[in-house]
N, C-alpha and C. Protein backbone atom coordinates (compact mmCIF):
# COMPACT_ATOMS: atom_id res chain seq x y z
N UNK A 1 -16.44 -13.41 0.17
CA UNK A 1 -15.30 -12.67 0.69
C UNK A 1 -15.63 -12.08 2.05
N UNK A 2 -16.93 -11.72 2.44
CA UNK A 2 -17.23 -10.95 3.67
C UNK A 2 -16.94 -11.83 4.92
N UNK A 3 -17.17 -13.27 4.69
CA UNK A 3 -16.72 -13.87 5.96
C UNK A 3 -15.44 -14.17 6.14
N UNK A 4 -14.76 -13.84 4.76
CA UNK A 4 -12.92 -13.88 5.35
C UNK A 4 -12.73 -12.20 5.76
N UNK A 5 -13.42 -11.61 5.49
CA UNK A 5 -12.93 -10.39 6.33
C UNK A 5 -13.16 -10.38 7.48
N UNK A 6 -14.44 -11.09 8.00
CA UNK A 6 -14.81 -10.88 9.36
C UNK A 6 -14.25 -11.87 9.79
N UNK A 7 -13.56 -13.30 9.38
CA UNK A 7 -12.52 -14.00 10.21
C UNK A 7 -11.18 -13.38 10.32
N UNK A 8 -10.67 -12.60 9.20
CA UNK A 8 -9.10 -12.01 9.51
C UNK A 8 -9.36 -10.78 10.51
N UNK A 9 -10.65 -10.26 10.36
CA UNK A 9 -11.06 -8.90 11.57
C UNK A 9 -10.67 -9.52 12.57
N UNK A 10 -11.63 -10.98 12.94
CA UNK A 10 -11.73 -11.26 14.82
C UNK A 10 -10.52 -11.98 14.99
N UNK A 11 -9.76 -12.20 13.86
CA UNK A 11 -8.39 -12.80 14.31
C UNK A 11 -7.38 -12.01 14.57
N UNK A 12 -7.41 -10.78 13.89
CA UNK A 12 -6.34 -9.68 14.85
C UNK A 12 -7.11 -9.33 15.47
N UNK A 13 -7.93 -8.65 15.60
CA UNK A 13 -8.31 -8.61 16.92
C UNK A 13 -8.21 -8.89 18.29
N UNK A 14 -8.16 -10.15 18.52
CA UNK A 14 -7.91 -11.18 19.13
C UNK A 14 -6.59 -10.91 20.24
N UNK A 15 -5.33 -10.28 18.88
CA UNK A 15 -4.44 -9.95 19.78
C UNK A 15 -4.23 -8.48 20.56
N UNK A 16 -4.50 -7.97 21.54
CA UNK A 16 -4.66 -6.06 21.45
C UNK A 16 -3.49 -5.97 22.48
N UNK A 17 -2.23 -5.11 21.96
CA UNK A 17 -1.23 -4.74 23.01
C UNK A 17 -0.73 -2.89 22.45
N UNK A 18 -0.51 -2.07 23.37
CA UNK A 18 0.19 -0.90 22.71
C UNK A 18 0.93 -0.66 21.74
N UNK A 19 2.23 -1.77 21.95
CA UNK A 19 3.33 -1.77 20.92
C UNK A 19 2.74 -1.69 19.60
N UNK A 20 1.83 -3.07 19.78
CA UNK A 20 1.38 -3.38 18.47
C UNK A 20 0.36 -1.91 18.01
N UNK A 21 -0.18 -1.25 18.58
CA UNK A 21 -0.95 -0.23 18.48
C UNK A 21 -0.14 0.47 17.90
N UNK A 22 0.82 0.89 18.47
CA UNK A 22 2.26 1.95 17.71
C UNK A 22 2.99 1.48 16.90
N UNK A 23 3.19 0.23 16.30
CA UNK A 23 3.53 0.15 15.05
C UNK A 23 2.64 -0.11 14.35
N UNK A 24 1.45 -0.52 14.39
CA UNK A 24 0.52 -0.35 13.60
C UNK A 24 0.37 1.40 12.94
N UNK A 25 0.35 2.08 13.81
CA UNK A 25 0.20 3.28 13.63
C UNK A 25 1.35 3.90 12.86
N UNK A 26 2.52 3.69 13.24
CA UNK A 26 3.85 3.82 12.29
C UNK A 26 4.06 3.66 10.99
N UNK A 27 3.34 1.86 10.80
CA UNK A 27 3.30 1.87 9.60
C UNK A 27 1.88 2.57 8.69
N UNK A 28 0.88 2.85 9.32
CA UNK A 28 0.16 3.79 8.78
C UNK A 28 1.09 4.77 8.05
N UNK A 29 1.07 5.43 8.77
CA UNK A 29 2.50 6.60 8.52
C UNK A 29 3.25 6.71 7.13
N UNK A 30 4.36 5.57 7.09
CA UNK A 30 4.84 4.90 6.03
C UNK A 30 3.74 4.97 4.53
N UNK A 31 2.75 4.55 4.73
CA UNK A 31 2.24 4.18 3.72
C UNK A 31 1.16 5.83 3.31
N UNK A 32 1.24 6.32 3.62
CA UNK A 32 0.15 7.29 3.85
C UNK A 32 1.05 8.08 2.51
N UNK A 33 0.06 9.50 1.89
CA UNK A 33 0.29 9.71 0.66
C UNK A 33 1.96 10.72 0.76
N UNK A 34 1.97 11.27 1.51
CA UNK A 34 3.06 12.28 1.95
C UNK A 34 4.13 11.24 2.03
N UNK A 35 4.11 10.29 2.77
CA UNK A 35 5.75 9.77 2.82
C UNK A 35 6.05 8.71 2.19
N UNK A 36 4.87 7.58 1.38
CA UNK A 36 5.29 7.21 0.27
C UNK A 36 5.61 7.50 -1.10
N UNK A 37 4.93 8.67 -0.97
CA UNK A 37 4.81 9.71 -1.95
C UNK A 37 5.99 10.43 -2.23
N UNK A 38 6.97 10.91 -1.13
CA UNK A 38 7.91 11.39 -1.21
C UNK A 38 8.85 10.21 -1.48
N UNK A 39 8.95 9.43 -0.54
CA UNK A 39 10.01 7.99 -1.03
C UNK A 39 9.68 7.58 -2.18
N UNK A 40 8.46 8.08 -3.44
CA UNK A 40 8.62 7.04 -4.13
C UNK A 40 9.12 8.57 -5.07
N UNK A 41 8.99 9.45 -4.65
CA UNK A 41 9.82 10.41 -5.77
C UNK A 41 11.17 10.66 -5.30
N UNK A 42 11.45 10.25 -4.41
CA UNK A 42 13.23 10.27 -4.32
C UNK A 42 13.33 8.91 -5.32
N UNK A 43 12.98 7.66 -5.57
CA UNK A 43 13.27 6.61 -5.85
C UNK A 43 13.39 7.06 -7.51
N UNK A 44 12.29 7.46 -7.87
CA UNK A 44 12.25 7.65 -9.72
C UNK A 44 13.12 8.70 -9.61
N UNK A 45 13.50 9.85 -9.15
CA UNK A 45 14.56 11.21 -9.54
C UNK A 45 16.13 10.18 -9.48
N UNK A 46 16.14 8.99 -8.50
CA UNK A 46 17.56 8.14 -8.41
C UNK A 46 17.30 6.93 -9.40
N UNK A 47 16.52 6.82 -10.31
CA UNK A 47 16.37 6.17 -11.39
C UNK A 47 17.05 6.96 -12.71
N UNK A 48 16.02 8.29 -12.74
CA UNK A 48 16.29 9.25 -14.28
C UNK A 48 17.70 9.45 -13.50
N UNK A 49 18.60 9.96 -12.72
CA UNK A 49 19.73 10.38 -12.99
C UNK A 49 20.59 9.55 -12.99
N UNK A 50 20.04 8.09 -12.66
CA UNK A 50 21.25 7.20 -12.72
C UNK A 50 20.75 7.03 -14.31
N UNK A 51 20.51 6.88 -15.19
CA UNK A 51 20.10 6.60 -16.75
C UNK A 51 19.52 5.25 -17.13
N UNK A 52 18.47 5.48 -15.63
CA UNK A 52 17.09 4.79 -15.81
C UNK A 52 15.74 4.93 -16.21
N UNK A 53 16.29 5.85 -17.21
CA UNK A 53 15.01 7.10 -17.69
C UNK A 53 13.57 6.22 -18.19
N UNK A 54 13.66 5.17 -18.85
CA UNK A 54 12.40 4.77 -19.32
C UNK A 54 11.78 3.74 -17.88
N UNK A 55 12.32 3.20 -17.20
CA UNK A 55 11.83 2.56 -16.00
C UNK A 55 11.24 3.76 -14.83
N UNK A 56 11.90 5.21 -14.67
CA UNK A 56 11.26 6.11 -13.68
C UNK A 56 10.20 6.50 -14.42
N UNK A 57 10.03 6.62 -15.56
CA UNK A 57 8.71 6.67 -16.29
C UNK A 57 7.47 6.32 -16.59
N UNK A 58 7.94 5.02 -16.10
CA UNK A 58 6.83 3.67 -16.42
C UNK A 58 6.47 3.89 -15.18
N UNK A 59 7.35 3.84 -13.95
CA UNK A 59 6.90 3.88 -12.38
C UNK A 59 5.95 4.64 -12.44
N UNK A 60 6.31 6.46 -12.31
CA UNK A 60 5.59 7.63 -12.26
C UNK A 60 4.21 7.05 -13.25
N UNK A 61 4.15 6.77 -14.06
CA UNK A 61 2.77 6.33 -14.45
C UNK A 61 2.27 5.46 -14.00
N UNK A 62 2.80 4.34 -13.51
CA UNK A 62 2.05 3.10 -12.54
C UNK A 62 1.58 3.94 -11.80
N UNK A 63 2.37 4.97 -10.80
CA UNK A 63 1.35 5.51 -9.79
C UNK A 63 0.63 6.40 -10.12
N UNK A 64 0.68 6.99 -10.76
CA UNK A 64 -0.46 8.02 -11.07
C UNK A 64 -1.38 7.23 -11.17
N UNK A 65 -1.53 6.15 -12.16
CA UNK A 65 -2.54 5.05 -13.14
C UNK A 65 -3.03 4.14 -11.86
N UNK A 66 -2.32 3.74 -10.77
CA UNK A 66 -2.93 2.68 -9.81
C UNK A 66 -3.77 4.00 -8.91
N UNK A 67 -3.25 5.30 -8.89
CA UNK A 67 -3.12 5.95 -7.95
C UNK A 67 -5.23 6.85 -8.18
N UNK A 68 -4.93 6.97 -9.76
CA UNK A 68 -6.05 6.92 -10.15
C UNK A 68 -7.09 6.01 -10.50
N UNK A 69 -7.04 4.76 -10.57
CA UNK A 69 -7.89 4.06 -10.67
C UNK A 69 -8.63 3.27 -9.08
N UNK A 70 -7.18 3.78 -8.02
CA UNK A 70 -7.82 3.32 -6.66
C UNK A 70 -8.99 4.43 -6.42
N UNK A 71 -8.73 5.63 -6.53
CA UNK A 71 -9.89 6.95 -6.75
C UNK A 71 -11.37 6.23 -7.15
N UNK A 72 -10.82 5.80 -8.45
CA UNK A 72 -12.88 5.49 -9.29
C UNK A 72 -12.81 4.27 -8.54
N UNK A 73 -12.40 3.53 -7.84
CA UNK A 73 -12.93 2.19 -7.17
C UNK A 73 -13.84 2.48 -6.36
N UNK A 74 -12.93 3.44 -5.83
CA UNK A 74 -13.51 3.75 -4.08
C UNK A 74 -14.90 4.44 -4.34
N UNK A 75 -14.70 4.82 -5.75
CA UNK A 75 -16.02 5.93 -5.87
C UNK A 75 -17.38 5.02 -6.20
N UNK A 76 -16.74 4.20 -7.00
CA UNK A 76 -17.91 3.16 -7.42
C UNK A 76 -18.09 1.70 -7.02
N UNK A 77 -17.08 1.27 -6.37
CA UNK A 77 -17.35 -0.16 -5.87
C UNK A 77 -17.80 -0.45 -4.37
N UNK A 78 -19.02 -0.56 -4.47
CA UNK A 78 -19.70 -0.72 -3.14
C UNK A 78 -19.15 -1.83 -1.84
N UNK A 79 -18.32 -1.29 -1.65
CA UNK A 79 -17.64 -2.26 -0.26
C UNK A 79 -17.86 -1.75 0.58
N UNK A 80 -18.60 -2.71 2.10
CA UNK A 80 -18.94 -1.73 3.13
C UNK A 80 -17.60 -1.14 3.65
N UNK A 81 -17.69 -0.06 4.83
CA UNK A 81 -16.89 0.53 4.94
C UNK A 81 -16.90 -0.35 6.63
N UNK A 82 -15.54 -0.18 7.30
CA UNK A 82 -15.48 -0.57 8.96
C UNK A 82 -16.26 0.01 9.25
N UNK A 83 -16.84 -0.63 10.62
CA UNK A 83 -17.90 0.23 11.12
C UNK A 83 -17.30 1.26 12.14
N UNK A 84 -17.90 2.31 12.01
CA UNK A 84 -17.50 3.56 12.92
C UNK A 84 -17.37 3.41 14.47
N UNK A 85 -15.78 3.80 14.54
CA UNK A 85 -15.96 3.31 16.59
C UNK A 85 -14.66 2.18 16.84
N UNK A 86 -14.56 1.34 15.64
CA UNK A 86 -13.98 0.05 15.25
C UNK A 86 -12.74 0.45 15.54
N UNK A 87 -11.76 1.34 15.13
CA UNK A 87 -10.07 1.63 14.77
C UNK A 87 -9.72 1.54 16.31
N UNK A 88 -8.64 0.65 16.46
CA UNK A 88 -7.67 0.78 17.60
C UNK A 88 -7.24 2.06 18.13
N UNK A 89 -6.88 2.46 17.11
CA UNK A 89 -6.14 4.03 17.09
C UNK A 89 -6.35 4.90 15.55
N UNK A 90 -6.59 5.95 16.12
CA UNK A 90 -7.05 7.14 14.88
C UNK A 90 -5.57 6.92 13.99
N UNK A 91 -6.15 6.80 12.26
CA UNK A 91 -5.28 7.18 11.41
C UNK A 91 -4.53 8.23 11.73
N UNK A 92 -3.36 8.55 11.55
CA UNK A 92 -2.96 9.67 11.64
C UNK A 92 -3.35 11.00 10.43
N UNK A 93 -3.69 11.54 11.19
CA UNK A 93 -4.92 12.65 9.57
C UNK A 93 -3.43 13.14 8.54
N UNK A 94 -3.75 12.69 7.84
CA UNK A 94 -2.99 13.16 6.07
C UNK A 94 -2.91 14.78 5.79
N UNK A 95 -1.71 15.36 5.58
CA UNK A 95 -1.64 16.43 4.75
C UNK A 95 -3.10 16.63 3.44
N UNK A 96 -2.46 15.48 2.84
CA UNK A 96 -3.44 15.07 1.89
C UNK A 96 -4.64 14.23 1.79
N UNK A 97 -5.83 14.47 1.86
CA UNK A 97 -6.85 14.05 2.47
C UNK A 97 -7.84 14.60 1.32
N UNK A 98 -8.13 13.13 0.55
CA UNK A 98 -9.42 13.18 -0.52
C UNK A 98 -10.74 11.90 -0.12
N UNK A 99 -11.48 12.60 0.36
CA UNK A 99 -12.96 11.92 0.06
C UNK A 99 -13.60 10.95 -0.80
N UNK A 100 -13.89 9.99 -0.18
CA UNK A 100 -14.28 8.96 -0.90
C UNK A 100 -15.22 8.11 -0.68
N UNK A 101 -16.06 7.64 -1.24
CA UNK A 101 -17.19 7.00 -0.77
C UNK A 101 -16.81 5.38 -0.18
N UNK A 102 -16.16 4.33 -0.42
CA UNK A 102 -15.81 2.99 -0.22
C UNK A 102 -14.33 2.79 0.41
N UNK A 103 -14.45 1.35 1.00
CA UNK A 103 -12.63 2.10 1.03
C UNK A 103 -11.73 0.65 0.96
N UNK A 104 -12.24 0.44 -0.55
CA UNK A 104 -11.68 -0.97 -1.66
C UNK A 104 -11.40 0.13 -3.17
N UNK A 105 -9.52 -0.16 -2.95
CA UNK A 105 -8.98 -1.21 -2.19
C UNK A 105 -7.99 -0.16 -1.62
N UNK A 106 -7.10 -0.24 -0.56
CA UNK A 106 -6.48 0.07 0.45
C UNK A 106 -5.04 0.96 -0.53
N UNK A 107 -5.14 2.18 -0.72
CA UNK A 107 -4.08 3.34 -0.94
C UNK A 107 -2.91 3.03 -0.23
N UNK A 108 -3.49 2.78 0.97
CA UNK A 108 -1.74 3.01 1.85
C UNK A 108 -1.10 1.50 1.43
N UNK A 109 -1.35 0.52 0.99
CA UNK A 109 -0.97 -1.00 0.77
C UNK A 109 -0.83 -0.72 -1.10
N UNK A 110 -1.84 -0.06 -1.76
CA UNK A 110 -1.15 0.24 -3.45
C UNK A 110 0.35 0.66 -3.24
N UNK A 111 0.44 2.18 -2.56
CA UNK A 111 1.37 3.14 -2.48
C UNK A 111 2.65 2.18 -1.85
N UNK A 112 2.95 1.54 -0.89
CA UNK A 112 3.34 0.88 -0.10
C UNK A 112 4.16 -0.58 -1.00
N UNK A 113 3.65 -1.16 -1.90
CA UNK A 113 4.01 -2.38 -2.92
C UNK A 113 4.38 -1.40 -4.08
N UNK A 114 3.97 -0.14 -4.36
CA UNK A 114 4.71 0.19 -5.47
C UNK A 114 6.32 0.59 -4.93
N UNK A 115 6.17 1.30 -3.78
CA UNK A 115 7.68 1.50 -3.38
C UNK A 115 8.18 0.41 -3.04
N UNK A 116 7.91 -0.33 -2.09
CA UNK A 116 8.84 -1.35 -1.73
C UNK A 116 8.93 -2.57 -2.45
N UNK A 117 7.96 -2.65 -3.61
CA UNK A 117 8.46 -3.33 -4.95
C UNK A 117 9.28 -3.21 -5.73
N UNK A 118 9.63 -2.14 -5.63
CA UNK A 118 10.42 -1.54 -6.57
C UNK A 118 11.90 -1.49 -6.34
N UNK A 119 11.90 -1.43 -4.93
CA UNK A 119 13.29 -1.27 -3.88
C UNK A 119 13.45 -2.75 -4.31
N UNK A 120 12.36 -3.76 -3.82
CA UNK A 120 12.81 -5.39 -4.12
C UNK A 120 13.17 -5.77 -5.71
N UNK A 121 12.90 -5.47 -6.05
CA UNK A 121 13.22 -5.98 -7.71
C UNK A 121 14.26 -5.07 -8.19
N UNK A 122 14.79 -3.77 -7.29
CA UNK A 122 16.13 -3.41 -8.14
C UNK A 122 16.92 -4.04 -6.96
N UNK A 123 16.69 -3.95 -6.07
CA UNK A 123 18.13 -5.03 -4.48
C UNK A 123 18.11 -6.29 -5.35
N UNK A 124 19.72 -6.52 -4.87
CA UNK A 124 20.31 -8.01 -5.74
C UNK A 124 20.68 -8.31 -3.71
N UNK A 125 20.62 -7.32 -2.37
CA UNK A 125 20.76 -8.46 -0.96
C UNK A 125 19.33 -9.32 -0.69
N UNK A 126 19.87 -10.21 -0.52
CA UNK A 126 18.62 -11.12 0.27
C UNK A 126 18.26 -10.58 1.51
N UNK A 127 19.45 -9.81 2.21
CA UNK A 127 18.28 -9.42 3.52
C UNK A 127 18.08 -8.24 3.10
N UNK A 128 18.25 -7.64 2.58
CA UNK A 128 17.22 -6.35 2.38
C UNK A 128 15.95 -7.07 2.02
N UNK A 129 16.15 -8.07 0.36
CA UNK A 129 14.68 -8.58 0.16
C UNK A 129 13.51 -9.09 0.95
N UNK A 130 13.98 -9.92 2.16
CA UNK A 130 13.67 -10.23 3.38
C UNK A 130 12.75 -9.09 4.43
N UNK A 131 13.86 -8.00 4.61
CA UNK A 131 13.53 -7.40 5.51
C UNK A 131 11.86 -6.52 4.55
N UNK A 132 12.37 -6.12 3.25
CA UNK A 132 10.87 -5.34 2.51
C UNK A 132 10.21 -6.45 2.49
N UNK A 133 10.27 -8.01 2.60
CA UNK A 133 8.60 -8.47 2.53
C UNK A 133 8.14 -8.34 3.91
N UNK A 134 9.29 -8.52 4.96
CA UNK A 134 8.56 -8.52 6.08
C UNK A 134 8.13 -7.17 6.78
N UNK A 135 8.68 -5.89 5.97
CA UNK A 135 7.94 -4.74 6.40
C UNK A 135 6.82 -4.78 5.70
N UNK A 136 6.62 -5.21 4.28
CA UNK A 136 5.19 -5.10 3.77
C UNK A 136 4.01 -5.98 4.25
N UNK A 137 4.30 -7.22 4.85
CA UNK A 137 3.17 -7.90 5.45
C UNK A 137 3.00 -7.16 6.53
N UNK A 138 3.89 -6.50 7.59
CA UNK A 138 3.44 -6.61 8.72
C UNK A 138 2.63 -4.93 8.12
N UNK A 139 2.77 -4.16 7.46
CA UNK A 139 2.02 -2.93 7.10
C UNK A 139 0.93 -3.51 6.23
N UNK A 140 0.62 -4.73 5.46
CA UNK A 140 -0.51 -4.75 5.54
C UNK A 140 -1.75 -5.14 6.27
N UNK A 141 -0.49 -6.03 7.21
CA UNK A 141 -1.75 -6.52 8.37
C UNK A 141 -1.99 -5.78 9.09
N UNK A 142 -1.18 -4.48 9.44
CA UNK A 142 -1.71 -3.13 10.48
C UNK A 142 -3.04 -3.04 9.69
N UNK A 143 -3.12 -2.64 8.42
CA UNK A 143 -4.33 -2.31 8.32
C UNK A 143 -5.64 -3.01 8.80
N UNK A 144 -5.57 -4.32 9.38
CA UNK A 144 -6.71 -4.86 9.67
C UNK A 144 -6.60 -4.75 10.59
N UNK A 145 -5.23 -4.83 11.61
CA UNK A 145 -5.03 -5.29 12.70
C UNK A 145 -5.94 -3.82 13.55
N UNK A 146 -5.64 -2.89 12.69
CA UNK A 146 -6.34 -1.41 13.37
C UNK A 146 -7.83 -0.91 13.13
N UNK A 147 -8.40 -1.98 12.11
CA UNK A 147 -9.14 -1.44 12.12
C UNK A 147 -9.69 -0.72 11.43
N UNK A 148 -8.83 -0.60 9.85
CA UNK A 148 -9.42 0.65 9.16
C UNK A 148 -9.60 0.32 7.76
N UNK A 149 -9.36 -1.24 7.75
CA UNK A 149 -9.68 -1.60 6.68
C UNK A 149 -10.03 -3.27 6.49
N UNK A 150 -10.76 -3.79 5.90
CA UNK A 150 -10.91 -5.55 5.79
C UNK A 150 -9.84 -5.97 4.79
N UNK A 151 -9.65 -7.61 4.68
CA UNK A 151 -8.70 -8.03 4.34
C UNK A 151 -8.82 -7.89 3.23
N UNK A 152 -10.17 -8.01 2.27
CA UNK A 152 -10.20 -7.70 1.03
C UNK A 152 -9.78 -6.37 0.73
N UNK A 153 -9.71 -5.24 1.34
CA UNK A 153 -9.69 -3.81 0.91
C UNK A 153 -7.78 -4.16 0.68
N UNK A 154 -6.87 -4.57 1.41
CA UNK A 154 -5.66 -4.51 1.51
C UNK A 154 -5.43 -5.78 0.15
N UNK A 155 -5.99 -7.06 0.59
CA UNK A 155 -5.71 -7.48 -0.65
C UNK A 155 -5.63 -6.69 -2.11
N UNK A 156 -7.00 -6.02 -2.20
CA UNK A 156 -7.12 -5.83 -3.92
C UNK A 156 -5.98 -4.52 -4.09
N UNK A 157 -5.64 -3.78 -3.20
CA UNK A 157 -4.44 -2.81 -2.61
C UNK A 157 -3.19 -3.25 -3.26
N UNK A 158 -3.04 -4.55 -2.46
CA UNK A 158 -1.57 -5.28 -2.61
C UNK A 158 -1.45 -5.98 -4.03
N UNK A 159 -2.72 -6.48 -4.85
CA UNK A 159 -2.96 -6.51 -6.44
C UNK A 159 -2.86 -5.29 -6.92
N UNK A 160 -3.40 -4.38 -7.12
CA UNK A 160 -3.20 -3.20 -7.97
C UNK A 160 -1.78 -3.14 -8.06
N UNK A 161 -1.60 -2.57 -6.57
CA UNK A 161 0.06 -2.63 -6.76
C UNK A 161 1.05 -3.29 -7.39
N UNK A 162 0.63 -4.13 -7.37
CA UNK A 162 1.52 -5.60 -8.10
C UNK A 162 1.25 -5.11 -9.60
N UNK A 163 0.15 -5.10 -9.96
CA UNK A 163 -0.06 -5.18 -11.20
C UNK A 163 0.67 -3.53 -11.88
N UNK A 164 0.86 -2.91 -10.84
CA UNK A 164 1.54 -1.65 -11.88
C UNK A 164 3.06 -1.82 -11.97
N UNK A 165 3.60 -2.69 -10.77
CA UNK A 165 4.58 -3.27 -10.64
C UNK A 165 5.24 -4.12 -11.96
N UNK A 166 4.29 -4.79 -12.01
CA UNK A 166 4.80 -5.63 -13.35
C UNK A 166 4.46 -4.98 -14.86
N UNK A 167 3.68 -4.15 -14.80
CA UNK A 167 4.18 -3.00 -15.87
C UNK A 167 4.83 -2.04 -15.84
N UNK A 168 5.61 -1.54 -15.13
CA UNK A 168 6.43 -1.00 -15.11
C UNK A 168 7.99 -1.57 -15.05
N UNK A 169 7.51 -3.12 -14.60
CA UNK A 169 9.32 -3.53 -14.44
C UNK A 169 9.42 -4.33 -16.03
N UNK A 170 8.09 -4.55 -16.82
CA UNK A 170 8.18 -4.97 -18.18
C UNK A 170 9.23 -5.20 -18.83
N UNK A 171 10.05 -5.86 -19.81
CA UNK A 171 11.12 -5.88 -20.26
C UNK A 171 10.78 -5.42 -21.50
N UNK A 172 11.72 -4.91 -21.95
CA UNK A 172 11.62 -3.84 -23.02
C UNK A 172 11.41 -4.54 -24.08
N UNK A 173 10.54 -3.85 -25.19
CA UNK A 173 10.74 -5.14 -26.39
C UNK A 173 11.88 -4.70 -27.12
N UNK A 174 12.26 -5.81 -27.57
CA UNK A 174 13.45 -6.08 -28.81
C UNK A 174 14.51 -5.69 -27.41
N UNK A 175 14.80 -5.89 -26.15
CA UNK A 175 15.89 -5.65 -25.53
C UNK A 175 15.93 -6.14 -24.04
């Protein structure tokens, strides 16, 4: 896996312009714990009151459950970290800001597929569906594109996510 990180590294890389610097940085933003965090609790409070009570349930525990298990990854799975110096542009520093030793697999890309998974699988428009895959690739490729994470860290990110995704959108038994 280390030499597809260091080929998807020198391949964004490759391209360096401002814009791209500032939406890279934007979608940082987006994904970061405060404002997916908040979008994904407006999303479950417009679940329970529409009388989607057992699906905002399952969500709120996907994230807690992805939200906590990205925690013990980072704590115990030895992935090097970017090297220091590397980022295009400084993360924007988090309200919320927890310490961690590794940085597999990528929070802002979990947080990021649980909301805008969720938006995709309840939208019946195709361009909305459209427009959330193409905001979620291009926010996960910021993360390499800047610098603050390898492709594996966003991949196993964009799996977790998925995977709380599909337990939570589960179909009910007997219904």
């Amino acid at each position: 896996m280390q030499e597809f990180d260091f080929w998807a590294f020198r391949s964004a890389r490759a391209r360096a312009s401002e814009p791209l610097d500032d939406l890279g940085r934007l979608l940082s933003i987006a994904g970061s714990v405060e404002i997916a965090g908040s979008a994904f609790l407006a999303l479950t409070a417009s679940l329970f009151l529409g009388g989607h009570r057992s699906l905002s349930r399952r969500l709120i525990i996907a994230f807690f459950a992805t939200g906590t298990l990205e925690y013990a990854m980072k704590m115990l799975l030895p992935q090097p970290a970017m090297p220091v110096g590397i980022s295009r542009v400084p993360d924007p520093t988090p309200l919320v800001q927890v310490d961690h030793r590794f940085p597999y697999p990528s929070g802002h890309v979990i947080r990021t597929v649980l909301v805008l998974g969720s938006l995709f699988a309840l939208s019946e428009s195709r361009a909305t569906r459209i427009f959330i895959l193409i905001f979620l690739a291009s926010m996960i490729s910021s993360r390499v594109y800047l610098g603050t994470h390898w492709a594996s860290d966003t991949i196993g990110g964009a799996l977790l996510g998925a995977a709380g995704l599909a337990w939570a959108f589960r179909k009910e038994k007997g219904g």
